[in-house]
Protein backbone atom coordinates (compact mmCIF):
# COMPACT_ATOMS: atom_id res chain seq x y z
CA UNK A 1 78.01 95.94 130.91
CA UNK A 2 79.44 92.93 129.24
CA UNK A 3 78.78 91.00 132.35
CA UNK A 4 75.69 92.02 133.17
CA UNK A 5 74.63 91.02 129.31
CA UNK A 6 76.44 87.89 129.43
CA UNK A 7 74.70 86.49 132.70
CA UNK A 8 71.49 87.43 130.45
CA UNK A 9 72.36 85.28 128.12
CA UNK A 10 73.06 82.41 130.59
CA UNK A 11 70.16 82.88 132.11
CA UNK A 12 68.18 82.79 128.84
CA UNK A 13 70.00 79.68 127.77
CA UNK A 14 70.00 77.96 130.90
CA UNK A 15 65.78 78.77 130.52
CA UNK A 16 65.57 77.07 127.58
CA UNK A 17 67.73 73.94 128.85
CA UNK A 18 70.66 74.68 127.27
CA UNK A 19 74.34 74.96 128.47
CA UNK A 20 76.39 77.17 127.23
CA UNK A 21 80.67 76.77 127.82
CA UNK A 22 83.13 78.22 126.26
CA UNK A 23 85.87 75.99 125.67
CA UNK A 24 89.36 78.08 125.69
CA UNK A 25 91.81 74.87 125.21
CA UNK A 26 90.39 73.82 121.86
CA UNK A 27 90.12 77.63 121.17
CA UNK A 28 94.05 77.84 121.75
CA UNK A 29 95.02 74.60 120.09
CA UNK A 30 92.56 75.87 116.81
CA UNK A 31 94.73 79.00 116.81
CA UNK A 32 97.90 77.38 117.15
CA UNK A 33 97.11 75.14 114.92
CA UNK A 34 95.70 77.42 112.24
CA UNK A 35 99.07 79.64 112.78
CA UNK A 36 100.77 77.18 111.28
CA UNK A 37 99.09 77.76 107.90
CA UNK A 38 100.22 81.39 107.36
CA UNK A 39 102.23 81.87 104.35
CA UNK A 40 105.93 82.71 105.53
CA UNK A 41 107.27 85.94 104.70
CA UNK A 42 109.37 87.07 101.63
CA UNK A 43 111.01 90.22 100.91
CA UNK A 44 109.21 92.17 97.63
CA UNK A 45 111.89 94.30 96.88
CA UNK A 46 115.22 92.96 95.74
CA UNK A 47 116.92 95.67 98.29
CA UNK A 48 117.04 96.45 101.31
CA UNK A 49 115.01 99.25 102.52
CA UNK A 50 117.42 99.95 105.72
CA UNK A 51 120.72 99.85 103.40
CA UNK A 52 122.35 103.26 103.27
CA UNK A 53 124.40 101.95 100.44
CA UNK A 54 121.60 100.60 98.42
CA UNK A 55 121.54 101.80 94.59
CA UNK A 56 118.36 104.11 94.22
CA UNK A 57 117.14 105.77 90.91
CA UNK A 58 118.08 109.04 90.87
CA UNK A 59 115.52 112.03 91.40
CA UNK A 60 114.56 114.78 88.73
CA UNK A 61 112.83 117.53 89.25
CA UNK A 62 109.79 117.97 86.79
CA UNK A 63 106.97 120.99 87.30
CA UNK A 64 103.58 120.43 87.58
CA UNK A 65 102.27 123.64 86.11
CA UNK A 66 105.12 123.94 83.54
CA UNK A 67 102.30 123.63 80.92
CA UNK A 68 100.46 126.62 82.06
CA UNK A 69 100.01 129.95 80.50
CA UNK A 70 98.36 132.57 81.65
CA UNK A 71 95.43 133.65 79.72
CA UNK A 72 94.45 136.85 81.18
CA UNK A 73 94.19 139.54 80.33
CA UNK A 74 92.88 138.84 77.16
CA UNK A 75 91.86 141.34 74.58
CA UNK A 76 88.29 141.76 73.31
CA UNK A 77 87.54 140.60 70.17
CA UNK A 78 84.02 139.63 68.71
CA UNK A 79 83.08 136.21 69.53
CA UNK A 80 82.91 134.90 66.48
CA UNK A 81 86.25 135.47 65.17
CA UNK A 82 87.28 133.91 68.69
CA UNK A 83 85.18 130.77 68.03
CA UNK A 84 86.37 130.25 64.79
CA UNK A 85 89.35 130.42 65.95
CA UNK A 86 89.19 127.47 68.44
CA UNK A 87 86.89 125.43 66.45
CA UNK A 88 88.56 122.20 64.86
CA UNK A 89 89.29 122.52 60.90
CA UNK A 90 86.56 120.11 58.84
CA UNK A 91 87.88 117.05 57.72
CA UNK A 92 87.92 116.23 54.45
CA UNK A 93 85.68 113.91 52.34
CA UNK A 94 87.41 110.80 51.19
């Protein structure tokens, strides 16, 4: 498929008069040459990740639903007494 569209191409280009050609030296030298800019690389972490022996922090065990309380059943009650209940208290003037 890539072939076939690629000898379109040169057939379209070589139509209009020009000549297409890939040049793969100056491609290579342009990468090699470019590879030479990449930054070199540096640990992040002060440790190393591999080291058995490394000091870690230790691990605690916190819940994520410790908060929770269950809410049901609830008893009935009128719902106003329940939403004056909940509402916040008014502040006061100053």
């Amino acid at each position: 498929m890539l072939t076939l569209s690629g000898a379109k191409f040169a057939a379209a280009s070589a139509a209009r008069g020009r000549h297409v050609r890939f040049n793969w030296p100056l491609l290579a030298a342009t990468a090699l040459i470019l590879s030479g800019c990449m930054p070199a690389t540096v640990p992040v972490a002060g440790a190393d990740p591999t080291d058995p022996a490394a000091k870690v922090a230790r691990v605690g065990y916190r819940s994520t639903i410790a908060p929770y309380t269950s809410r049901r059943p609830a008893a009935p009650a009128p719902w106003r007494e329940r939403n004056d209940s909940v509402t916040p208290q008014p502040k006061q003037d100053r």
